[in-house]
Protein backbone atom coordinates (compact mmCIF):
# COMPACT_ATOMS: atom_id res chain seq x y z
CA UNK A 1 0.00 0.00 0.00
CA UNK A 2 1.53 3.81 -1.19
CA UNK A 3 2.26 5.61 2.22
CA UNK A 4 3.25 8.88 0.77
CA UNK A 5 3.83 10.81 -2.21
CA UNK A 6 7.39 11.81 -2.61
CA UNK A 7 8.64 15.13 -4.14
CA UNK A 8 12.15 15.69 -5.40
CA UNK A 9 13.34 17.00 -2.71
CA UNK A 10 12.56 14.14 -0.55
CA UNK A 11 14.01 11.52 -2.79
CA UNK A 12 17.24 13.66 -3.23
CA UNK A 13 17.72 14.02 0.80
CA UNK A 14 17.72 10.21 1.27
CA UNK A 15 19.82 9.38 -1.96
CA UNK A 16 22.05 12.71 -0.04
CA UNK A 17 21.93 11.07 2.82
CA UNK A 18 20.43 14.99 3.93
CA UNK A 19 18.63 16.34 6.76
CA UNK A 20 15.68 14.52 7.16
CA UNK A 21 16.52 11.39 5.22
CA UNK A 22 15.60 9.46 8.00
CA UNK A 23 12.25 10.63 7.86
CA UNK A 24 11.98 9.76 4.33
CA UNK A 25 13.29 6.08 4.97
CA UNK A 26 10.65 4.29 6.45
CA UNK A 27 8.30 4.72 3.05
CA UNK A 28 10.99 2.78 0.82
CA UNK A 29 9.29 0.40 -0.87
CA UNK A 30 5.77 2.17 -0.34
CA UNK A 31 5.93 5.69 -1.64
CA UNK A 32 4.74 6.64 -5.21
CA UNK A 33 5.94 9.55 -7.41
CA UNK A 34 5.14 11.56 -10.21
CA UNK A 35 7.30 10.68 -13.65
CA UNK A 36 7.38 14.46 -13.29
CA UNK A 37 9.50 14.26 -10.11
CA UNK A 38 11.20 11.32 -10.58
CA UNK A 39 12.90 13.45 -13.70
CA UNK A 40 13.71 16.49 -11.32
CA UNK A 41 15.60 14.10 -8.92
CA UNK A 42 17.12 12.44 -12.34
CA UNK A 43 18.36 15.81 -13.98
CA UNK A 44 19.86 17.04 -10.39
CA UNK A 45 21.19 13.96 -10.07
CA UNK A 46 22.82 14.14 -13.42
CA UNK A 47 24.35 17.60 -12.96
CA UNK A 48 25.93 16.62 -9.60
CA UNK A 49 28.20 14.27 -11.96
CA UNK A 50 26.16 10.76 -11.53
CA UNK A 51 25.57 8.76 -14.26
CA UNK A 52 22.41 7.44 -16.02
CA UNK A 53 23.47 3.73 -14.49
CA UNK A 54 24.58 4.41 -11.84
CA UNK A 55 21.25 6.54 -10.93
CA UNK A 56 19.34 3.90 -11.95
CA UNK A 57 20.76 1.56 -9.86
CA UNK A 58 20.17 3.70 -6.79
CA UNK A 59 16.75 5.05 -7.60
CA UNK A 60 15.55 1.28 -8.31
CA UNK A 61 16.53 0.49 -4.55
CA UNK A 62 13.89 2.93 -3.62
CA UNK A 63 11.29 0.43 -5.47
CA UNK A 64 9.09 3.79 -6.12
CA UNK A 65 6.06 3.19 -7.70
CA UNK A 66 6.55 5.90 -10.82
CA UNK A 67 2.72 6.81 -12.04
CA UNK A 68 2.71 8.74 -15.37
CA UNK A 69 1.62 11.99 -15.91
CA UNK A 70 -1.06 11.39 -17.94
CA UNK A 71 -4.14 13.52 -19.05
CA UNK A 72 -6.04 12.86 -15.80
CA UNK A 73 -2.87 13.92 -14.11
CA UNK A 74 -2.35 17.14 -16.46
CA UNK A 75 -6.06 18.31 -14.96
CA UNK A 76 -5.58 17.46 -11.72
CA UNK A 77 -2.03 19.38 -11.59
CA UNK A 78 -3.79 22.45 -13.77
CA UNK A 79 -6.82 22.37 -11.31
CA UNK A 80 -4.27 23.00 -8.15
CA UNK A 81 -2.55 26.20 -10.11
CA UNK A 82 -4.98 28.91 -8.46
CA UNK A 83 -3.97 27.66 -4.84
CA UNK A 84 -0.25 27.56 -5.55
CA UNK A 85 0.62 30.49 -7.89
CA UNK A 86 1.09 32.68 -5.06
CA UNK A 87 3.46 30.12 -3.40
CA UNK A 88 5.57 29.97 -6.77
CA UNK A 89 4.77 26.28 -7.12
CA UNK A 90 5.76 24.94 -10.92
CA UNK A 91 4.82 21.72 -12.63
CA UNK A 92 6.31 19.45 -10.83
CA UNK A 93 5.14 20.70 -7.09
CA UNK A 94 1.13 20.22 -8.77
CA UNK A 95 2.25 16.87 -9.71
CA UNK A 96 3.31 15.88 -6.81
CA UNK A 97 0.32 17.75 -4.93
CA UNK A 98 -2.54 15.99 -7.13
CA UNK A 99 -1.02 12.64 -6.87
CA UNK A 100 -0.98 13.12 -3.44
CA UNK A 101 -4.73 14.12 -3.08
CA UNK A 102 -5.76 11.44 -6.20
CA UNK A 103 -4.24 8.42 -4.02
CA UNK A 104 -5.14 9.87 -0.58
CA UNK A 105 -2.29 10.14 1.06
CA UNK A 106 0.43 12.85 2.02
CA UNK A 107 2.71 14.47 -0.17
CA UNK A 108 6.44 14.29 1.58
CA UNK A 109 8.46 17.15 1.12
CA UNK A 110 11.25 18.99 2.56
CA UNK A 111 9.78 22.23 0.99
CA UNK A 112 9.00 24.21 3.66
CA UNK A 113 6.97 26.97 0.73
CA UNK A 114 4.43 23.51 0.33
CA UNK A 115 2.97 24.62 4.62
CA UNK A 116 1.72 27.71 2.85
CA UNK A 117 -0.54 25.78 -0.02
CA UNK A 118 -4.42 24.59 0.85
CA UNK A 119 -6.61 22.35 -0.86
CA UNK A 120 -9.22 20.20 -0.57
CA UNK A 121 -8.10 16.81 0.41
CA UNK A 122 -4.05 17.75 0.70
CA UNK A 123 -2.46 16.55 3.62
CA UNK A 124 1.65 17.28 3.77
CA UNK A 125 4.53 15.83 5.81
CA UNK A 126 7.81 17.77 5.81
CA UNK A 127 10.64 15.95 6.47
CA UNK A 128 12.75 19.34 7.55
């Protein structure tokens, strides 16, 4: 069963081995992402001079369950821009954030901006 809904930034403190990683390892194994997301924490971890294998390896340890962002997706992240424009919250922050609220469960973060956004049905754990 999904626990959470990971962001980025939460997958990129436990593969950091950051501030609040250890909040973000007990969902191993049980937290879903957004293919949006899981690109963000690809790219960074491409620029901090990983490579594509070796990123694989370490993200498929995490056994995240990747769910596409497909046209249900697209309106569920478009419905969520009025509550987060003020907030500065992009694509992949309403991806995460209507995944969260589609399965139920909350969206784990280390975003501290994400205590500032409200919608129906969002529920938020910061791990920072």
């Amino acid at each position: 069963m999904t626990s959470v809904v990971m962001d980025a930034s939460a997958v990129l403190a436990l593969v950091r081995d950051e501030p609040g990683a250890d909040k973000v390892t007990p969902h191993i194994g049980r937290a879903a992402i957004s293919a949006v997301n899981l690109q963000e924490v690809i790219k960074e971890l491409l620029l901090g001079g990983l490579g594509a294998a070796t990123i694989r390896e370490i993200l498929d340890e995490l056994r995240l369950d990747v769910r596409p962002h497909d046209v249900e997706a697209a309106y569920a992240a478009a419905e969520l821009h009025t509550q987060t424009k003020e907030f500065g919250r992009g694509l992949g922050d309403r991806s995460c954030l209507a995944l969260a609220i589609l399965l139920g469960v909350p969206a784990l973060t280390a975003d501290r901006e994400w205590k500032k956004v409200k919608a129906k049905g969002l529920k938020m754990e910061h791990i920072r």
